[in-house]
N, C-alpha and C. Protein backbone atom coordinates (compact mmCIF):
# COMPACT_ATOMS: atom_id res chain seq x y z
N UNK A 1 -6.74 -13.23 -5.65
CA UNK A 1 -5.68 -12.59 -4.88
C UNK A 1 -5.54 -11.16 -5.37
N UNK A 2 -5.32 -10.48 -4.88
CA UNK A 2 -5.09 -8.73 -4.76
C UNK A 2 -3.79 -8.47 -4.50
N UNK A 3 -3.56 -7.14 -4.77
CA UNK A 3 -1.74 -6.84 -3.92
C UNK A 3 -1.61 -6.72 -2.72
N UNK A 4 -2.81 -6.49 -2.05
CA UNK A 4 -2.71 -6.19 -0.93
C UNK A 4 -2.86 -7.76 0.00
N UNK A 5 -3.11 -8.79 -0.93
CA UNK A 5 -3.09 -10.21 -0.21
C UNK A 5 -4.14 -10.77 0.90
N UNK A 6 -4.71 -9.52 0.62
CA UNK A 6 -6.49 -9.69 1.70
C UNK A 6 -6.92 -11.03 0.62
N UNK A 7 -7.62 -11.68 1.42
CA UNK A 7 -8.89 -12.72 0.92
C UNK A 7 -9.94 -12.88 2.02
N UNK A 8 -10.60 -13.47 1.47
CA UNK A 8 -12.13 -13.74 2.11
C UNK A 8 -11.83 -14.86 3.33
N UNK A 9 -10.48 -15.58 3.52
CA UNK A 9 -10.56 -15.78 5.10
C UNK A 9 -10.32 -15.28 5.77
N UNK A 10 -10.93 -15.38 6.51
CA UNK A 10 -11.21 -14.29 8.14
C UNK A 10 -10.73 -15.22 9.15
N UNK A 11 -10.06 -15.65 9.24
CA UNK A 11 -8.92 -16.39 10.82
C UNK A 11 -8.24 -15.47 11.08
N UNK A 12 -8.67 -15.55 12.86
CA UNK A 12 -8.35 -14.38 13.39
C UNK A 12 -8.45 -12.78 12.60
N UNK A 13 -9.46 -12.71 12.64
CA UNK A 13 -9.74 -11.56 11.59
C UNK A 13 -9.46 -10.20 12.66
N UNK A 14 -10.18 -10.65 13.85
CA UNK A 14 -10.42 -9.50 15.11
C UNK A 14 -9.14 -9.02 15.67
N UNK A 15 -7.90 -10.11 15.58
CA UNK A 15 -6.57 -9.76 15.94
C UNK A 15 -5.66 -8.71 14.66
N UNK A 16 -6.31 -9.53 13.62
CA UNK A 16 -5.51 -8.47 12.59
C UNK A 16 -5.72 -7.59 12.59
N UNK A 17 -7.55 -7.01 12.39
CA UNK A 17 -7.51 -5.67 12.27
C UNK A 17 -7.56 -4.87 13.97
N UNK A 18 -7.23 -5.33 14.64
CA UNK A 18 -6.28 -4.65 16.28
C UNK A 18 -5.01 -4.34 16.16
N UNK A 19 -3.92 -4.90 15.00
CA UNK A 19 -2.88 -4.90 14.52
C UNK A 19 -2.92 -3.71 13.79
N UNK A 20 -3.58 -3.78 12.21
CA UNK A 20 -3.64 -2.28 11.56
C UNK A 20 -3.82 -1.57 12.37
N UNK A 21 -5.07 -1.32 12.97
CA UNK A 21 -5.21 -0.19 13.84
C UNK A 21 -4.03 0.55 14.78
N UNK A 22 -3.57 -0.39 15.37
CA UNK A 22 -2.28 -0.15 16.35
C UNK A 22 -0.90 0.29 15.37
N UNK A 23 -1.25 -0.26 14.16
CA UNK A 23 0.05 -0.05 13.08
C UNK A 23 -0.33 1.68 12.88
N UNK A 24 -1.43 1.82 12.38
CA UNK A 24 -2.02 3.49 12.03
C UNK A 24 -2.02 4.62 12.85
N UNK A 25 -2.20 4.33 14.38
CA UNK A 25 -2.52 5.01 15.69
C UNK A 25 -0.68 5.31 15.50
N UNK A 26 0.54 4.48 15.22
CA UNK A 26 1.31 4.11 16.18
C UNK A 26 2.32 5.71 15.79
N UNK A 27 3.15 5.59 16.06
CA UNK A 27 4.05 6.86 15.45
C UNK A 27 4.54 6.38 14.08
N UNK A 28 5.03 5.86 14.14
CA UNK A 28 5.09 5.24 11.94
C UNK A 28 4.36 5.87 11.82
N UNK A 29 3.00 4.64 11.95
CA UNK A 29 1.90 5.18 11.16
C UNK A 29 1.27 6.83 10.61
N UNK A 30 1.66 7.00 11.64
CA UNK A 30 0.86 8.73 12.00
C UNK A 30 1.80 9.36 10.97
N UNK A 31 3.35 9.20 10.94
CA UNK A 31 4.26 9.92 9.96
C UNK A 31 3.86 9.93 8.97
N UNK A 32 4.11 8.44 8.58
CA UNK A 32 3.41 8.25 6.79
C UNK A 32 2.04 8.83 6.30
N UNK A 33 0.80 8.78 7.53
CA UNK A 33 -0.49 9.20 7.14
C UNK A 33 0.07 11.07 6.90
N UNK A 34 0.60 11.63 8.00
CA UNK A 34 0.98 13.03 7.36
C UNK A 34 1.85 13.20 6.40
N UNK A 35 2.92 12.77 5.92
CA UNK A 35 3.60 12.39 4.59
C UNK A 35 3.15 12.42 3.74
N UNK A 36 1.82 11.19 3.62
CA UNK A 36 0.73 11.13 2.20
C UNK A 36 0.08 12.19 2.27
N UNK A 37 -0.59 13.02 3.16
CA UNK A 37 -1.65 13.85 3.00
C UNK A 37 -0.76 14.85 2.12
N UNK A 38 0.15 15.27 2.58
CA UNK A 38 0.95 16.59 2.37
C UNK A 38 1.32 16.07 0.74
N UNK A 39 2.14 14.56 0.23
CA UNK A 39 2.72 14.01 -1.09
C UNK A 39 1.43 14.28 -1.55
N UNK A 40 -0.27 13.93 -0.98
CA UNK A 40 -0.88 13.86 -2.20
C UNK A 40 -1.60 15.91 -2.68
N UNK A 41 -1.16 16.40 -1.48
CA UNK A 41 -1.55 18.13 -1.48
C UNK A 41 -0.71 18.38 -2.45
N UNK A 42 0.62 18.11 -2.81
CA UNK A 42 1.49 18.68 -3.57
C UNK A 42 1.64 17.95 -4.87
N UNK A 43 0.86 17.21 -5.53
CA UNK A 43 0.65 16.40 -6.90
C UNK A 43 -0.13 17.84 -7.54
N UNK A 44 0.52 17.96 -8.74
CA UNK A 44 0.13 19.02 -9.81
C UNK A 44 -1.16 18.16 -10.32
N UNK A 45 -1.48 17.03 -10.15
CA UNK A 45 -2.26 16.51 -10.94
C UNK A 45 -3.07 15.52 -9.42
N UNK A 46 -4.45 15.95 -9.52
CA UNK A 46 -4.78 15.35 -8.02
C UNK A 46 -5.41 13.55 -8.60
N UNK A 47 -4.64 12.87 -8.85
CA UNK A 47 -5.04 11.64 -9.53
C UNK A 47 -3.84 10.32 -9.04
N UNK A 48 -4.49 9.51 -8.35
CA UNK A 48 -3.99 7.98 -8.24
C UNK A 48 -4.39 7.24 -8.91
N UNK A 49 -3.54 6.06 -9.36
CA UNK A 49 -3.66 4.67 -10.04
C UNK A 49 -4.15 3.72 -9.27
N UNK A 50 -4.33 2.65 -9.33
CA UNK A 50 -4.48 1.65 -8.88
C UNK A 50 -3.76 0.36 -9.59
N UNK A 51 -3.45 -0.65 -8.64
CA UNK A 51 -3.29 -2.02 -9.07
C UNK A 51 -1.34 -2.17 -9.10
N UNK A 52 -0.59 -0.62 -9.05
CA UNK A 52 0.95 -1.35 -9.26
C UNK A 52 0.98 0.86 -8.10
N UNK A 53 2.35 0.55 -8.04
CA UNK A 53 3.14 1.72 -7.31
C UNK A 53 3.33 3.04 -8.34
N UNK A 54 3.63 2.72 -8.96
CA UNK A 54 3.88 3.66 -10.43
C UNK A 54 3.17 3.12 -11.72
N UNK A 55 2.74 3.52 -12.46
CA UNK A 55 2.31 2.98 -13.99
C UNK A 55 2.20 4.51 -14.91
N UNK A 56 2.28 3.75 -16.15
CA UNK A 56 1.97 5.31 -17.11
C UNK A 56 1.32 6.26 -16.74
N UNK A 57 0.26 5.90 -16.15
CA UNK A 57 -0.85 6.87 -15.93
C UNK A 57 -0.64 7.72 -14.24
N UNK A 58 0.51 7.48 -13.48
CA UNK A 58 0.74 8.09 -12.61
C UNK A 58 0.94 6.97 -11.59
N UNK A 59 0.63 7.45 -9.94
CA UNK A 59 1.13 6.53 -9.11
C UNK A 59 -0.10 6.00 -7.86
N UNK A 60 0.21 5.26 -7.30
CA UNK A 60 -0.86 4.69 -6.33
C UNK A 60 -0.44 5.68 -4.89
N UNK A 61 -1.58 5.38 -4.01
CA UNK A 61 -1.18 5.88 -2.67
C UNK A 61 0.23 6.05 -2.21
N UNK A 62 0.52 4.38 -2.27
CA UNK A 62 2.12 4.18 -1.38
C UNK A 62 3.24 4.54 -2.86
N UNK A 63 2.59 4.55 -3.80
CA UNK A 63 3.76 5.53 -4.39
C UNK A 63 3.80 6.78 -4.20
N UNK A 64 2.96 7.20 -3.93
CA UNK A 64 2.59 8.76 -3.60
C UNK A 64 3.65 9.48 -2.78
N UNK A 65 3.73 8.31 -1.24
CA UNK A 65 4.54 8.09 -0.42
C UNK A 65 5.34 8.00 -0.72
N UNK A 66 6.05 7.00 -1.59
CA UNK A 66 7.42 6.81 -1.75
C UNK A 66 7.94 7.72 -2.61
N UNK A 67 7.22 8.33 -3.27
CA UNK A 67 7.74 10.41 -3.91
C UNK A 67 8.40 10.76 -2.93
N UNK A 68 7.38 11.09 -1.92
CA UNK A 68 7.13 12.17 -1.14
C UNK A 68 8.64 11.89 -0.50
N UNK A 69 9.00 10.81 0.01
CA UNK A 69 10.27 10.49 0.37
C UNK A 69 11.55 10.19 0.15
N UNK A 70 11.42 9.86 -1.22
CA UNK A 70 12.50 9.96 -2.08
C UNK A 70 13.08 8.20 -1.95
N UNK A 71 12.19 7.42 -2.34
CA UNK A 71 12.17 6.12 -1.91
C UNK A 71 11.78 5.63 -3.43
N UNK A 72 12.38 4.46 -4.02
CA UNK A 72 12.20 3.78 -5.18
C UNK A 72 11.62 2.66 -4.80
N UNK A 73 10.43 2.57 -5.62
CA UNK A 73 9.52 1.06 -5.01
C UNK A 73 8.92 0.60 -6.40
N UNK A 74 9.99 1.01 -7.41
CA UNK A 74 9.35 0.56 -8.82
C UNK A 74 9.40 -0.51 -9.21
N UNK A 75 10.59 -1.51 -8.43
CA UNK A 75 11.22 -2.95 -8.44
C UNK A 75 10.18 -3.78 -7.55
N UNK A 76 9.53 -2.87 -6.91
CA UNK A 76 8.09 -4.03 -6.15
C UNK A 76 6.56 -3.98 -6.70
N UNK A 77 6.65 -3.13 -7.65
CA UNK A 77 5.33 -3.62 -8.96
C UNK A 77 5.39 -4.81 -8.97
N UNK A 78 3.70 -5.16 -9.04
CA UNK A 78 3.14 -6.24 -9.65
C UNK A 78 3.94 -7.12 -11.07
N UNK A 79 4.38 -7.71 -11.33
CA UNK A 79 5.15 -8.42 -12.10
C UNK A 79 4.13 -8.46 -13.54
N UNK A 80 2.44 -8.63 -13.54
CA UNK A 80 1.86 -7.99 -14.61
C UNK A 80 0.41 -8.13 -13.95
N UNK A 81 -0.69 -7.91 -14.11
CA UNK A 81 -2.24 -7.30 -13.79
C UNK A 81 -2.17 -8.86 -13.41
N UNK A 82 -2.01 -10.05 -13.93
CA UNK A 82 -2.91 -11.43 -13.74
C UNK A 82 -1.99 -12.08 -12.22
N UNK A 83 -0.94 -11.30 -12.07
CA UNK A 83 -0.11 -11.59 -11.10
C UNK A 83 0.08 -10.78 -10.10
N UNK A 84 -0.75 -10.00 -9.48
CA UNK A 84 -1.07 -8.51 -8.73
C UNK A 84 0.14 -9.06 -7.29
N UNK A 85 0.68 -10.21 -7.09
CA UNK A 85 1.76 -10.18 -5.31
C UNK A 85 2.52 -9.48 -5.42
N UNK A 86 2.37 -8.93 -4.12
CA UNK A 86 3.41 -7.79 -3.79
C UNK A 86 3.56 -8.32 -2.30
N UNK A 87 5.44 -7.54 -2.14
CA UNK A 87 6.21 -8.20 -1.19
C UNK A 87 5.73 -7.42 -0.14
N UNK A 88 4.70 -7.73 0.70
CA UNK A 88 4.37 -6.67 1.35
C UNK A 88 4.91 -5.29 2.71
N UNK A 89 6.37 -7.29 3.14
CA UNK A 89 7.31 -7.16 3.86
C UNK A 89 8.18 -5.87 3.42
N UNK A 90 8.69 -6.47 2.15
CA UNK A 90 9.55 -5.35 1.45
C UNK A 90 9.36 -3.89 1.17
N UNK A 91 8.13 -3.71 0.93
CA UNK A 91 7.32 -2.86 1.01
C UNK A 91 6.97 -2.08 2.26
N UNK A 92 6.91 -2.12 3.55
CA UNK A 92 7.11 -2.03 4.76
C UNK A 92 8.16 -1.43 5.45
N UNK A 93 9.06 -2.46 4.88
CA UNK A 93 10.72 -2.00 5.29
C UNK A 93 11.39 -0.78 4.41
N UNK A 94 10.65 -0.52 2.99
CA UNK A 94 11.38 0.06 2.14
C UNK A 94 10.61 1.86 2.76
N UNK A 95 9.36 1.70 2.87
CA UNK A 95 8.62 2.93 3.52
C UNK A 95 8.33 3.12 5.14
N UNK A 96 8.98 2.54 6.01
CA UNK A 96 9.26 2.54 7.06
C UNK A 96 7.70 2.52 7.83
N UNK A 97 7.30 1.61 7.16
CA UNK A 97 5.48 1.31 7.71
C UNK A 97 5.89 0.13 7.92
N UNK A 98 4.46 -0.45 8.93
CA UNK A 98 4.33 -1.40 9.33
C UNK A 98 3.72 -2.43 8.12
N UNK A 99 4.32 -4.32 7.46
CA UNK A 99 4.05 -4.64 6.71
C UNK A 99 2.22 -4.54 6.59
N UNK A 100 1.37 -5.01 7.60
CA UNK A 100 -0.34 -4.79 7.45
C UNK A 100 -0.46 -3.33 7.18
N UNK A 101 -0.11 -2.34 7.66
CA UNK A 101 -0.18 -0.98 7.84
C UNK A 101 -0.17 -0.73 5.73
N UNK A 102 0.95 -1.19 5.32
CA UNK A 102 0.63 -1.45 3.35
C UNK A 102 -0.19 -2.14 2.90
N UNK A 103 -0.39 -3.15 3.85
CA UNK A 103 -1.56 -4.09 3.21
C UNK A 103 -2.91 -2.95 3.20
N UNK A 104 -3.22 -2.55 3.83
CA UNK A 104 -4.00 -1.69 4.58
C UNK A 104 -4.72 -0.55 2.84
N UNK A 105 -3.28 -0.06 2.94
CA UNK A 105 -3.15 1.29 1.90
C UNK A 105 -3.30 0.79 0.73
N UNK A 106 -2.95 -0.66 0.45
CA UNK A 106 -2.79 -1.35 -0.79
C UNK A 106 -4.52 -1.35 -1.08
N UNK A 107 -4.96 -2.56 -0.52
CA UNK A 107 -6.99 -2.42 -0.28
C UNK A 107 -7.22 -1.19 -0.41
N UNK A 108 -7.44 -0.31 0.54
CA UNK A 108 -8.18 0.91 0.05
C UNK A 108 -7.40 1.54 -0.60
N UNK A 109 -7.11 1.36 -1.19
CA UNK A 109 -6.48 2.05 -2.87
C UNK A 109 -6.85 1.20 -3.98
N UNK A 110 -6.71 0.09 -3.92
CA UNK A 110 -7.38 -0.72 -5.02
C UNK A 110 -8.52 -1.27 -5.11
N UNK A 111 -9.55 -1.97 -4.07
CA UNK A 111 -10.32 -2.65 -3.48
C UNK A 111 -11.39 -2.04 -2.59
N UNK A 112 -11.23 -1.01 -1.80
CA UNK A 112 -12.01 -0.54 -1.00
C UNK A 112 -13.04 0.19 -1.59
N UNK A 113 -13.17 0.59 -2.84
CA UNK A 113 -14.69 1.37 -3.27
C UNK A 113 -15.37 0.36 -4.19
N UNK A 114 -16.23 -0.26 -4.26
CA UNK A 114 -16.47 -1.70 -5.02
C UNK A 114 -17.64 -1.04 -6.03
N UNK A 115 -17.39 0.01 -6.79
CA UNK A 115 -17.94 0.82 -8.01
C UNK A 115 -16.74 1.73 -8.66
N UNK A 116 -17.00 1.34 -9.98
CA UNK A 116 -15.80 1.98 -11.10
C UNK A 116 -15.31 3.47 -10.35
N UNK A 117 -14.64 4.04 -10.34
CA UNK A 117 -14.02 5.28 -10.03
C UNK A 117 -13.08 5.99 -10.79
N UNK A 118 -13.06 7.18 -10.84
CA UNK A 118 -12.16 7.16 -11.92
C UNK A 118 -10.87 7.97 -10.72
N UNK A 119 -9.44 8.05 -11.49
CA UNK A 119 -8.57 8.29 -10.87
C UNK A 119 -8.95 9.46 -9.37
N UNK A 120 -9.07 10.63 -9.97
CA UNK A 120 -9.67 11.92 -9.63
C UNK A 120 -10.67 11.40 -7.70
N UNK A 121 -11.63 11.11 -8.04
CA UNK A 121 -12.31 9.93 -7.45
C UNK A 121 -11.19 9.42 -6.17
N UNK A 122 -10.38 8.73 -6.54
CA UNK A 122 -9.71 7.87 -5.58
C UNK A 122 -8.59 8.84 -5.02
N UNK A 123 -8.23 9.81 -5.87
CA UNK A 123 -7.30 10.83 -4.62
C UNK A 123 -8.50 11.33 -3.77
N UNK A 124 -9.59 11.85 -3.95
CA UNK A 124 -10.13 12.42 -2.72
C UNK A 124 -10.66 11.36 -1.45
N UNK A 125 -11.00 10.18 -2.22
CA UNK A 125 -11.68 9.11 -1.31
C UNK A 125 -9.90 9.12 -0.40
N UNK A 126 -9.11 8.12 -1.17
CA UNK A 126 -7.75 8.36 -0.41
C UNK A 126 -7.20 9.18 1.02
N UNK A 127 -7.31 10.69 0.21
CA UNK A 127 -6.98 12.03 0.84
C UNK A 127 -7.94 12.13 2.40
N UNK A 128 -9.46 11.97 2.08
CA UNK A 128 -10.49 11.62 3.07
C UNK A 128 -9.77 10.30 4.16
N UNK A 129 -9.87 9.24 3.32
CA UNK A 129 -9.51 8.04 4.53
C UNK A 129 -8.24 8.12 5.34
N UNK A 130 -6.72 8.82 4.84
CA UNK A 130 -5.95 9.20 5.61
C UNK A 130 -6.06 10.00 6.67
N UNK A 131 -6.80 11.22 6.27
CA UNK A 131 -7.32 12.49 7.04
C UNK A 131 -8.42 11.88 8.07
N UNK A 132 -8.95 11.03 7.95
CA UNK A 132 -9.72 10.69 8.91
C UNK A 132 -9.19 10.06 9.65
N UNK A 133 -8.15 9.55 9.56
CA UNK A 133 -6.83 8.57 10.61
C UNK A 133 -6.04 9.08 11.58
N UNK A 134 -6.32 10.30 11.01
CA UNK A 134 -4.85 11.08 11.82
C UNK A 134 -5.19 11.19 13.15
N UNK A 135 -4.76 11.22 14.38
CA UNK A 135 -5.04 11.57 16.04
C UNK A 135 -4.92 13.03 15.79
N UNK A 136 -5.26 13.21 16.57
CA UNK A 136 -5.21 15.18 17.11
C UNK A 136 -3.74 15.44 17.73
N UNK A 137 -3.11 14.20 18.46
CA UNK A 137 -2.40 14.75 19.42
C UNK A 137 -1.16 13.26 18.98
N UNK A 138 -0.13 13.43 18.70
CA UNK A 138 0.83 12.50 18.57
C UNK A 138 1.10 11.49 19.36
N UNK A 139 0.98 10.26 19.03
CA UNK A 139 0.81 9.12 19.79
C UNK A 139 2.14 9.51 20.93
């Protein structure tokens, strides 16, 4: 299990990811994707974590987000590394995304490059996969 709560069954796999997609395209989505681009342009330090929202070493994507907005999501960390669930719902409601739309950000932030990376690394991969999301023209 991961935070992002993906696993290797695929039921209805084709409906879910029609769901993200529609979650990312949608106007939420599009906010938060320009939100992060801009939260992660303005980090003095161009570096994400992985695996919790905040940790010593700095913050993940959707914490990035929840800076950028002035949103506390330190109470929905992973409880410790061997226990990675996260409320994904809560998480959703607390950043005004759609709950898959975090699942989404959670995976490719933790899961989506399947070779070591180092922080540095995952803000640009990040920075790239948002930026490649964005529409031209506002839903």
């Amino acid at each position: 299990m991961s935070r992002s709560g993906y696993t290797d069954d695929c039921e209805n796999h084709g409906l879910y990811r029609g769901t993200v997609a529609r979650a990312i395209r949608g106007r939420r989505g599009q906010q938060a994707l320009r939100d992060f681009i801009a939260a992660l342009d303005a980090m003095p330090e161009k570096r994400l974590a992985s695996g919790s929202f905040t940790t010593e070493n700095g913050v993940c994507s959707l914490g990035a987000l929840a800076q950028a907005r002035g949103v506390d999501v330190s109470d929905l960390n992973p409880p410790h590394p061997e226990d990675p669930w996260v409320d994904k719902e809560a998480v959703g409601r607390r950043l005004n995304i759609a709950e898959c739309m975090a699942a989404e950000v959670m995976y490719e932030n933790d899961e989506a490059n399947y070779y070591p990376e180092t922080a540095e690394a995952r803000w640009q991969r990040m920075r790239a996969w948002a930026s490649a999301r964005l529409l031209k023209v506002d839903p």
